[in-house]
Every structure is written in structure tokens, then in C-alpha cells.
PDB file of N, CA and C in Angstrom:
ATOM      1  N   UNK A   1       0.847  -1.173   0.000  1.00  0.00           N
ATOM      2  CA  UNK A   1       0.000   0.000   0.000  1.00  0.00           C
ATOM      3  C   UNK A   1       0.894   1.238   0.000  1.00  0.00           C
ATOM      4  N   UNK A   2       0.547   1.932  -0.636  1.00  0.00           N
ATOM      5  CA  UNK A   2       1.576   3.340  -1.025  1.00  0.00           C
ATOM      6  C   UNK A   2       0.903   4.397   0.156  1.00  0.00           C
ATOM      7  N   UNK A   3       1.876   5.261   0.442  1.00  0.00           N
ATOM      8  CA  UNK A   3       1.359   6.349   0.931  1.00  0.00           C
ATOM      9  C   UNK A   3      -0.040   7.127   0.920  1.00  0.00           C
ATOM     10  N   UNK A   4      -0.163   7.480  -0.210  1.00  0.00           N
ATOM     11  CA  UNK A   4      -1.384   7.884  -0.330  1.00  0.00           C
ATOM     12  C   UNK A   4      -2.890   7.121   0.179  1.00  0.00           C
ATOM     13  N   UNK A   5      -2.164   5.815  -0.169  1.00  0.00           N
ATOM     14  CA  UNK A   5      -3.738   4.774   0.485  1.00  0.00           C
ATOM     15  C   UNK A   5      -3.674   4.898   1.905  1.00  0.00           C
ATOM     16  N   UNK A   6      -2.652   4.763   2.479  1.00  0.00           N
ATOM     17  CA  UNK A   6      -2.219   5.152   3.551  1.00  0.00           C
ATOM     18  C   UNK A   6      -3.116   6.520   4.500  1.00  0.00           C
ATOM     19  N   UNK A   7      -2.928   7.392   3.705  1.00  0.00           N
ATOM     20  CA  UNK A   7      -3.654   8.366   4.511  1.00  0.00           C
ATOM     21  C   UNK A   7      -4.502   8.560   4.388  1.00  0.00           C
ATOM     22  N   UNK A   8      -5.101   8.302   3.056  1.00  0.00           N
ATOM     23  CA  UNK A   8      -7.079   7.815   2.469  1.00  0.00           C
ATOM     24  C   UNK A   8      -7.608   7.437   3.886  1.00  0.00           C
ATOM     25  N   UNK A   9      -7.375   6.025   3.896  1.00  0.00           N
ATOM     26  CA  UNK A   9      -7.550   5.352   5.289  1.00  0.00           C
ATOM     27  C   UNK A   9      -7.663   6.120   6.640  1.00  0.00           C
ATOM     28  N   UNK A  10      -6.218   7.049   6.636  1.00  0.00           N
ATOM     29  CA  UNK A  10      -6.271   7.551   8.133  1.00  0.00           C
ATOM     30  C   UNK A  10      -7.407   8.650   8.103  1.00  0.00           C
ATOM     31  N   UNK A  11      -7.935   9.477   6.866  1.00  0.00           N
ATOM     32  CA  UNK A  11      -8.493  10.284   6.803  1.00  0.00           C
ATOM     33  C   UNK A  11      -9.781   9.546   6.953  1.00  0.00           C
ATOM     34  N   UNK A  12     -10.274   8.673   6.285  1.00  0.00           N
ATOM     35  CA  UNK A  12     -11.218   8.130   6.468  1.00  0.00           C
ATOM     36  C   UNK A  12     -12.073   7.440   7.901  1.00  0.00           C
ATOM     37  N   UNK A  13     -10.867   7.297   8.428  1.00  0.00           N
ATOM     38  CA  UNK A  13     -10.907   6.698  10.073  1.00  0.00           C
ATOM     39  C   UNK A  13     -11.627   7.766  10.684  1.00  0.00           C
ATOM     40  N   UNK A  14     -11.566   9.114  10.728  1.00  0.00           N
ATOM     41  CA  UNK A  14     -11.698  10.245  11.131  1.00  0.00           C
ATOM     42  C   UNK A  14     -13.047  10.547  11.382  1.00  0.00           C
ATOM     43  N   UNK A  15     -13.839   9.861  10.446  1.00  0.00           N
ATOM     44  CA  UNK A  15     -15.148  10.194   9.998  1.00  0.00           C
ATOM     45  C   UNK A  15     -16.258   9.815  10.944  1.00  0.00           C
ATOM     46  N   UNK A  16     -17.210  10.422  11.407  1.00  0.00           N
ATOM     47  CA  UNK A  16     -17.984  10.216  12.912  1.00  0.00           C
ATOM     48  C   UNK A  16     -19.097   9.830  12.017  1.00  0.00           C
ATOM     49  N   UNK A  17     -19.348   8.127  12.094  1.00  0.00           N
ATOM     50  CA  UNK A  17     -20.453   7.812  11.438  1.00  0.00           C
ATOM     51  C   UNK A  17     -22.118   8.210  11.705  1.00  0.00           C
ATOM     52  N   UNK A  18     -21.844   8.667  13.082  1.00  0.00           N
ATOM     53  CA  UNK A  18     -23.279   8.783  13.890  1.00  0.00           C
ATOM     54  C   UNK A  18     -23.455  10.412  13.636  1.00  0.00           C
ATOM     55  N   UNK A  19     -22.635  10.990  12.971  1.00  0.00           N
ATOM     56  CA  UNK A  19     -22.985  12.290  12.687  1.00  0.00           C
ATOM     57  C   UNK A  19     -23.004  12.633  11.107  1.00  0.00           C
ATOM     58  N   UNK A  20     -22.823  11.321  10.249  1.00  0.00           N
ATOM     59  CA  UNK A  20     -23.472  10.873   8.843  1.00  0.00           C
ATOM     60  C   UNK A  20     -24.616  10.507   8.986  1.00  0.00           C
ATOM     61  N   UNK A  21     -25.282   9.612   9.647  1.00  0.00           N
ATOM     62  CA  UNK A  21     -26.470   9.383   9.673  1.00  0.00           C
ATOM     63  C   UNK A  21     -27.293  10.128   9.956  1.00  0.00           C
ATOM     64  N   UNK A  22     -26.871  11.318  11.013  1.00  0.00           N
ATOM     65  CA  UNK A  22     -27.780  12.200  11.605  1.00  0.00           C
ATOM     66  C   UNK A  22     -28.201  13.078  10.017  1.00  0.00           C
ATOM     67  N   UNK A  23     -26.744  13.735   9.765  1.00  0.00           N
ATOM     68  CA  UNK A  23     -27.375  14.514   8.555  1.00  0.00           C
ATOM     69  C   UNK A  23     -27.693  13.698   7.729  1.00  0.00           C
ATOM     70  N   UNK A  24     -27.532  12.202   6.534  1.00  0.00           N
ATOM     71  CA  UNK A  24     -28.708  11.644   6.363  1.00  0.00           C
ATOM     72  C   UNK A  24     -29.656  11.395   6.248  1.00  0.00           C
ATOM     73  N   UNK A  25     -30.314  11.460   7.643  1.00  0.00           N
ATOM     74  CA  UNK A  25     -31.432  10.967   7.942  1.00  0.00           C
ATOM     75  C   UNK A  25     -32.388  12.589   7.933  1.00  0.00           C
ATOM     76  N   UNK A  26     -31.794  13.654   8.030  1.00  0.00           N
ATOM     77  CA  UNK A  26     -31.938  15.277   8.676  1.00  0.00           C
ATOM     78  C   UNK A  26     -32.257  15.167   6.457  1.00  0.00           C
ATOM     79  N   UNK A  27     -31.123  15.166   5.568  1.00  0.00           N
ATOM     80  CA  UNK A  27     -31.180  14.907   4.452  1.00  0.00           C
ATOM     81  C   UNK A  27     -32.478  14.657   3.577  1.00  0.00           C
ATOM     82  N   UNK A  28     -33.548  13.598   4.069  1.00  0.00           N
ATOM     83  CA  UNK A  28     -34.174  12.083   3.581  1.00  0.00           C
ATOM     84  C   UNK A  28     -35.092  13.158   3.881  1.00  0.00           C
ATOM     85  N   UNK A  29     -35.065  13.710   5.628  1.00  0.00           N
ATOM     86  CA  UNK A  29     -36.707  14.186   5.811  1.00  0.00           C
ATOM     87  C   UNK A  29     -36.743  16.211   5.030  1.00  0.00           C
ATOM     88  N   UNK A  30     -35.562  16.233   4.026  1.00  0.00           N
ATOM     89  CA  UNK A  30     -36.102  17.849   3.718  1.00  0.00           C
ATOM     90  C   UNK A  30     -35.401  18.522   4.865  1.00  0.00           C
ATOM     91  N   UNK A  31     -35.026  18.500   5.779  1.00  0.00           N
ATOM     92  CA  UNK A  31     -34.584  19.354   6.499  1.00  0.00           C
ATOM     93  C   UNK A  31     -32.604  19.510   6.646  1.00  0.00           C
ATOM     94  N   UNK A  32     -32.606  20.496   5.676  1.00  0.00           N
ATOM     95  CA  UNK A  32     -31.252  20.450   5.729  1.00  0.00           C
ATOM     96  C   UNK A  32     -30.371  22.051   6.326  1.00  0.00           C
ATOM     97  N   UNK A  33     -31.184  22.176   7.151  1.00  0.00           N
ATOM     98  CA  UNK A  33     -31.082  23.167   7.974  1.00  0.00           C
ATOM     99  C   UNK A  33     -29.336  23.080   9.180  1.00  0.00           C
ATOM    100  N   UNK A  34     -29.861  21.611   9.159  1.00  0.00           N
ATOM    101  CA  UNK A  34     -29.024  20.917  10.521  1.00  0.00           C
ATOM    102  C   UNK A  34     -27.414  20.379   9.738  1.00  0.00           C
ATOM    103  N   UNK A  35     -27.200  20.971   8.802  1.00  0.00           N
ATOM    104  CA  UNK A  35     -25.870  20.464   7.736  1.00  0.00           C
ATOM    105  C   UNK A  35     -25.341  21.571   7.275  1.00  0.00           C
ATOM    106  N   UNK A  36     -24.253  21.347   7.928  1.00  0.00           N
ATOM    107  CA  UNK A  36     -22.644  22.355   7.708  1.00  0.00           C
ATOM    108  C   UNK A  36     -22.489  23.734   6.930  1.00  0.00           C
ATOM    109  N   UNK A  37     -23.493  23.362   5.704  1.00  0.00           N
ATOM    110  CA  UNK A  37     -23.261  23.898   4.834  1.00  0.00           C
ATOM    111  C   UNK A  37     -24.229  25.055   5.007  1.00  0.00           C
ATOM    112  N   UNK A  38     -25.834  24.514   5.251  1.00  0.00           N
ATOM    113  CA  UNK A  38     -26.497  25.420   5.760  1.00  0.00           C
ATOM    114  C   UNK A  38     -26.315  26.251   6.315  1.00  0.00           C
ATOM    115  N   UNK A  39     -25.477  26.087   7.723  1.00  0.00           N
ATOM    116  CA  UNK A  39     -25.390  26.661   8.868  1.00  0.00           C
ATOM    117  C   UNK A  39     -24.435  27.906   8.798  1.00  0.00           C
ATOM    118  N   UNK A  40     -23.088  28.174   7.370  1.00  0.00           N
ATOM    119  CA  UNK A  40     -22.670  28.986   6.978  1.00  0.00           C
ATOM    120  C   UNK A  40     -23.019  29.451   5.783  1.00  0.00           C
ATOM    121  N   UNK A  41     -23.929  29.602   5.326  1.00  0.00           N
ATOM    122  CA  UNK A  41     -25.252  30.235   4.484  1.00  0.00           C
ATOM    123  C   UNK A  41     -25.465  31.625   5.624  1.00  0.00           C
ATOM    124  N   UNK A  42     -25.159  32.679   4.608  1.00  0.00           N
ATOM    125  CA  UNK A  42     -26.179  33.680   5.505  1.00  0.00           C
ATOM    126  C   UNK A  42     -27.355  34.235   4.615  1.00  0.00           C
ATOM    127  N   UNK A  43     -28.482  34.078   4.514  1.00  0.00           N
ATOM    128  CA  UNK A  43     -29.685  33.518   4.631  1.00  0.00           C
ATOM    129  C   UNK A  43     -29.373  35.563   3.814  1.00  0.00           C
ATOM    130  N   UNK A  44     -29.756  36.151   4.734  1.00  0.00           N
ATOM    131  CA  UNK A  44     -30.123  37.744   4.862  1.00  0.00           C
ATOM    132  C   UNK A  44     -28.963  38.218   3.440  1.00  0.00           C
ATOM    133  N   UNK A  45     -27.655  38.212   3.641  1.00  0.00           N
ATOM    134  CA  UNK A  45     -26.698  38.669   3.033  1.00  0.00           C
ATOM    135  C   UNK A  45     -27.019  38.046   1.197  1.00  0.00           C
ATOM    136  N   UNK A  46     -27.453  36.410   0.869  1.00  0.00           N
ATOM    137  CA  UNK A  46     -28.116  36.458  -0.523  1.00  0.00           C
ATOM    138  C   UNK A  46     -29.013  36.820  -0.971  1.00  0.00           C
ATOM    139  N   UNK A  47     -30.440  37.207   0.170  1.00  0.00           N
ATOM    140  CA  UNK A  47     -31.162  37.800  -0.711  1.00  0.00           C
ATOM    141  C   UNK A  47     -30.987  39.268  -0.695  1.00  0.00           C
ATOM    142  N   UNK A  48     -30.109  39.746  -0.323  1.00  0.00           N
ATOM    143  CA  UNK A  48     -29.305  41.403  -0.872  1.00  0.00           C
ATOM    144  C   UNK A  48     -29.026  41.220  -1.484  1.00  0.00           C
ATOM    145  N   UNK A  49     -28.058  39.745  -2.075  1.00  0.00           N
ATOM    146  CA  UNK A  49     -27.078  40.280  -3.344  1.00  0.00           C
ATOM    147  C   UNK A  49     -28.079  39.829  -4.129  1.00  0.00           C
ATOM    148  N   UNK A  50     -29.298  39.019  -4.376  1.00  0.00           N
ATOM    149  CA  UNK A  50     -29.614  38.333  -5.159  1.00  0.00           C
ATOM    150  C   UNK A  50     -30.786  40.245  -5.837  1.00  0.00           C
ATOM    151  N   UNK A  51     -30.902  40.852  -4.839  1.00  0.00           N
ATOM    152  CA  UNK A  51     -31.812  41.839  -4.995  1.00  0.00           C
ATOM    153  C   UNK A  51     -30.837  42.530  -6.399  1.00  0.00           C
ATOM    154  N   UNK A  52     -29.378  42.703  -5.498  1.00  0.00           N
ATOM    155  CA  UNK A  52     -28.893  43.886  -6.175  1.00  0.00           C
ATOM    156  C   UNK A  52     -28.641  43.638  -7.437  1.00  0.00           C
ATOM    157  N   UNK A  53     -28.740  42.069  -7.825  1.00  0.00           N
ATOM    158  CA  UNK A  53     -28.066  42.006  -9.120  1.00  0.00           C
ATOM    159  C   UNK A  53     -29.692  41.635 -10.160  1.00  0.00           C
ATOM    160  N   UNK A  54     -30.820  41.757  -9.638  1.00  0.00           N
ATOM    161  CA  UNK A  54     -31.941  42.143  -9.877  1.00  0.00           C
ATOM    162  C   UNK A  54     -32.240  43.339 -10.442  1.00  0.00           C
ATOM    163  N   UNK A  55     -31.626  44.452  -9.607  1.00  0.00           N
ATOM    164  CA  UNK A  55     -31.708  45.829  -9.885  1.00  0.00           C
ATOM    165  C   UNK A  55     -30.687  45.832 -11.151  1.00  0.00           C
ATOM    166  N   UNK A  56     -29.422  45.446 -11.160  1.00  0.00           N
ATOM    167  CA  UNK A  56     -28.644  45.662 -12.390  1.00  0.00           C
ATOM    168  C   UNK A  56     -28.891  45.497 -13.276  1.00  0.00           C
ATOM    169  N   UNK A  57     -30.201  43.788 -13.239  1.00  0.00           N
ATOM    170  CA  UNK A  57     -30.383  43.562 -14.638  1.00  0.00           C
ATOM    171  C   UNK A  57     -31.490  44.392 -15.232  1.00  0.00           C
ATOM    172  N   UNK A  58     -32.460  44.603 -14.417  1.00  0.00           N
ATOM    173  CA  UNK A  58     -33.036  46.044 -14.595  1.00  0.00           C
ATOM    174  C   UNK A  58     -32.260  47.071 -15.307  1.00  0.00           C
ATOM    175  N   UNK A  59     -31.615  47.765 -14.589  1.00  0.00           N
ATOM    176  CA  UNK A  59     -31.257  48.634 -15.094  1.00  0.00           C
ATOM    177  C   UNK A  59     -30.595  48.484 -16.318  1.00  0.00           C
ATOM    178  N   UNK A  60     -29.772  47.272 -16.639  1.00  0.00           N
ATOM    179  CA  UNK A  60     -29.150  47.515 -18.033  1.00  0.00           C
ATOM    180  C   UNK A  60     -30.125  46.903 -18.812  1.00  0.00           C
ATOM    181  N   UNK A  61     -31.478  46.473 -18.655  1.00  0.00           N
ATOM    182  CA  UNK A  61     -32.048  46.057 -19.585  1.00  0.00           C
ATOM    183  C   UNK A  61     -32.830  47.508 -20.168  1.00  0.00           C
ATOM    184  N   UNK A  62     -33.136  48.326 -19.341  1.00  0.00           N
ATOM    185  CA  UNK A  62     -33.513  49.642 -19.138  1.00  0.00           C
ATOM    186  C   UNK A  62     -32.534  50.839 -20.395  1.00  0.00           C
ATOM    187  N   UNK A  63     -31.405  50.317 -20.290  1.00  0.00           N
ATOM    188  CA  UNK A  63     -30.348  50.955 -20.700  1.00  0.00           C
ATOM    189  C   UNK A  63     -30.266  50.513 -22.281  1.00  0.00           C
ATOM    190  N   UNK A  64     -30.374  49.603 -22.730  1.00  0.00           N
ATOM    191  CA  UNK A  64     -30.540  48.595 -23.636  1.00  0.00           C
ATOM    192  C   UNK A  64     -31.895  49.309 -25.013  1.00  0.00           C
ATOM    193  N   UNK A  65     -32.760  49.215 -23.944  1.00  0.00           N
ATOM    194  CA  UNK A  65     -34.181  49.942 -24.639  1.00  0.00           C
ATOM    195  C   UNK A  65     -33.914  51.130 -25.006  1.00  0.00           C
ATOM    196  N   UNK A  66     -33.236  51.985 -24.001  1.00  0.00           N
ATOM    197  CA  UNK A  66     -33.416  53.695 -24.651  1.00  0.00           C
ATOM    198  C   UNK A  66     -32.297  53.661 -25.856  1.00  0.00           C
ATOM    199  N   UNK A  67     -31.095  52.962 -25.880  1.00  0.00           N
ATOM    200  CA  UNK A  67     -30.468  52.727 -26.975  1.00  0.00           C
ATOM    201  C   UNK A  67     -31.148  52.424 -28.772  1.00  0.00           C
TER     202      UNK A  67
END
């Protein structure tokens, strides 16, 4: 086994199965609130940007027409 399999393994060892299943199971029922990824989501801060780049396309579609 070469190195690399080597640390596959050790990395893999690492892995807290009972906190796979949780998100899993958190996964299965729709609620993915309770997963990592969610939890550094800021919720408030995309729908600003999602606004502002709303307004841009506005506006250059705006910009577009009087041309």
C-alpha cells in the first residue's frame, strides 16, 4: 500500500459515522437546515445580493431599450 492509500484510510478513520447518519437521515426528511453547509449560508446577506443584481439587470435592460 503506497502512501497515499495510507492516509485515504487515516483520513477516512476520522469520519464520525453517527454524525453521517444524523445529517442523512436530517437529508431524507427535507430538512437540511441541521448540515454544515447550511449553517454557513447567511440567509439575509443572498437575498441582498440576489436583490442587487436584480436591480442591475433592470437597469441595463432599461439601458438597452433607450439605446
Amino acid at each position: 500500500m503506497d502512501k497515499q492509500q495510507q492516509q485515504n484510510q487515516q483520513q477516512a478513520s476520522k469520519t464520525n459515522p453517527q454524525q453521517v447518519k444524523k445529517q442523512n437521515q436530517a437529508s431524507a426528511q427535507g430538512n437540511s437546515y441541521n448540515t454544515e453547509f447550511a449553517s454557513e449560508t447567511n440567509a439575509q446577506e443572498v437575498r441582498q445580493q440576489n436583490a442587487q443584481s436584480a436591480a442591475r439587470k433592470k437597469q441595463a435592460s432599461s439601458n438597452q431599450q433607450q439605446q
